[in-house]
C-alpha atoms as a PDB file:
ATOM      1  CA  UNK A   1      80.613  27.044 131.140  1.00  0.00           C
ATOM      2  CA  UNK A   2      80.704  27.267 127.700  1.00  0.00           C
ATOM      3  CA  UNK A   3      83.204  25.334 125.078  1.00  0.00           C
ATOM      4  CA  UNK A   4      85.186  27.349 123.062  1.00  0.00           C
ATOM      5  CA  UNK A   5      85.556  25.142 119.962  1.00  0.00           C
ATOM      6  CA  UNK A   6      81.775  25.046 119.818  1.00  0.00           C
ATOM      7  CA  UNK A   7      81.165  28.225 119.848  1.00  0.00           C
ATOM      8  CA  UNK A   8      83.791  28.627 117.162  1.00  0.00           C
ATOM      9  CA  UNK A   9      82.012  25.723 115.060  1.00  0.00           C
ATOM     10  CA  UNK A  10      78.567  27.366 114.983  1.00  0.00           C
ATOM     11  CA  UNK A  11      79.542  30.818 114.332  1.00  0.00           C
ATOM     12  CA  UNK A  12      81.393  29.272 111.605  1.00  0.00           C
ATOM     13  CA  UNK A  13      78.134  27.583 110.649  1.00  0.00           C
ATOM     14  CA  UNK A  14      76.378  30.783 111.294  1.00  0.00           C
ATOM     15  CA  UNK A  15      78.914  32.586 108.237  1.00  0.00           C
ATOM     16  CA  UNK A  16      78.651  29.266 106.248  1.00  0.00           C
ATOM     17  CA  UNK A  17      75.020  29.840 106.081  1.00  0.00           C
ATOM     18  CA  UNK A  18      74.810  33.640 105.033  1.00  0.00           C
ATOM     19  CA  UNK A  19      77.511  33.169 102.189  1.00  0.00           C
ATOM     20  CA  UNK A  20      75.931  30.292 100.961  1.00  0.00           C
ATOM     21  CA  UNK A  21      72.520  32.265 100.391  1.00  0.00           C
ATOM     22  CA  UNK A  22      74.565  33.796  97.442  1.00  0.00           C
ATOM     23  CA  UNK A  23      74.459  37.551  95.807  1.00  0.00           C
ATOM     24  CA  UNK A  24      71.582  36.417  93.166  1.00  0.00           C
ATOM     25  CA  UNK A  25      69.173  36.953  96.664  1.00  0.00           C
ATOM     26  CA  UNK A  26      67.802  40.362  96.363  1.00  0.00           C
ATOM     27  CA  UNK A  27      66.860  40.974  99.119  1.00  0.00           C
ATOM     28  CA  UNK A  28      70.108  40.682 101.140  1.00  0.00           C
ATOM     29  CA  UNK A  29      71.307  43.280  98.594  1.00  0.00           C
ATOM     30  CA  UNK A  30      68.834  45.467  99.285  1.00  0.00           C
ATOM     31  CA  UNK A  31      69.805  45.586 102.755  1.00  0.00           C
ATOM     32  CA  UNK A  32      73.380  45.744 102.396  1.00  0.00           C
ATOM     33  CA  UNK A  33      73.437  48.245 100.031  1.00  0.00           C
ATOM     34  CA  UNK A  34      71.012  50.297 102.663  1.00  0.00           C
ATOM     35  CA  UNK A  35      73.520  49.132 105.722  1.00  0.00           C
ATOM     36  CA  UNK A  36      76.674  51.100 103.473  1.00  0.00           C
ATOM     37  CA  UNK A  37      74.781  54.233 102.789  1.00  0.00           C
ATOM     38  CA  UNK A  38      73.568  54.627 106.386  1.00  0.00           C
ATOM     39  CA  UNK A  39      76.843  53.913 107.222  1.00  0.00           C
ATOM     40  CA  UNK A  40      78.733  56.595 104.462  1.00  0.00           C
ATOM     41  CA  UNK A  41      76.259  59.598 105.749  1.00  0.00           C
ATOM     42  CA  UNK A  42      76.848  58.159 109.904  1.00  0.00           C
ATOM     43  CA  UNK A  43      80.211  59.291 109.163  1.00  0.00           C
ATOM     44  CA  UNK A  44      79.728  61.918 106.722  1.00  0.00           C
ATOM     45  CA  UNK A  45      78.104  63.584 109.779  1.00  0.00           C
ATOM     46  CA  UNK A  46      81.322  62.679 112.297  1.00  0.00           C
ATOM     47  CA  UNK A  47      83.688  64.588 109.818  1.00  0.00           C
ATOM     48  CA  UNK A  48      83.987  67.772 110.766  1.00  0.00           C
ATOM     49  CA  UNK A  49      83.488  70.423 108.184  1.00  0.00           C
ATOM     50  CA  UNK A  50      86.045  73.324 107.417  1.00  0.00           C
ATOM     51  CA  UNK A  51      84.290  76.637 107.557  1.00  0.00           C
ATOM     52  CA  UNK A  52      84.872  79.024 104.769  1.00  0.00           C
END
């Protein structure tokens, strides 16, 4: 139903896009930045703990 080399061309497009909005946009580091600390403490909870 669908075409695979489109597909492939706009989520290409779709990467294209982001990287070419550059690291001088604050806001996207804002949100990444927020995206790896949620994601440190995430697994910071998974880890289990040795008990003393």
């Amino acid at each position: 139903m669908y075409n695979g080399a489109a597909l492939t061309t706009l989520g290409g497009g779709g990467a294209a896009t982001l990287a070419a909005t550059g690291p001088e946009n604050l806001l996207w580091l804002v949100l990444a930045s927020f995206a790896l600390i949620a994601a440190g403490a995430a697994v910071r909870r998974i880890i289990p703990r040795k008990e003393a």
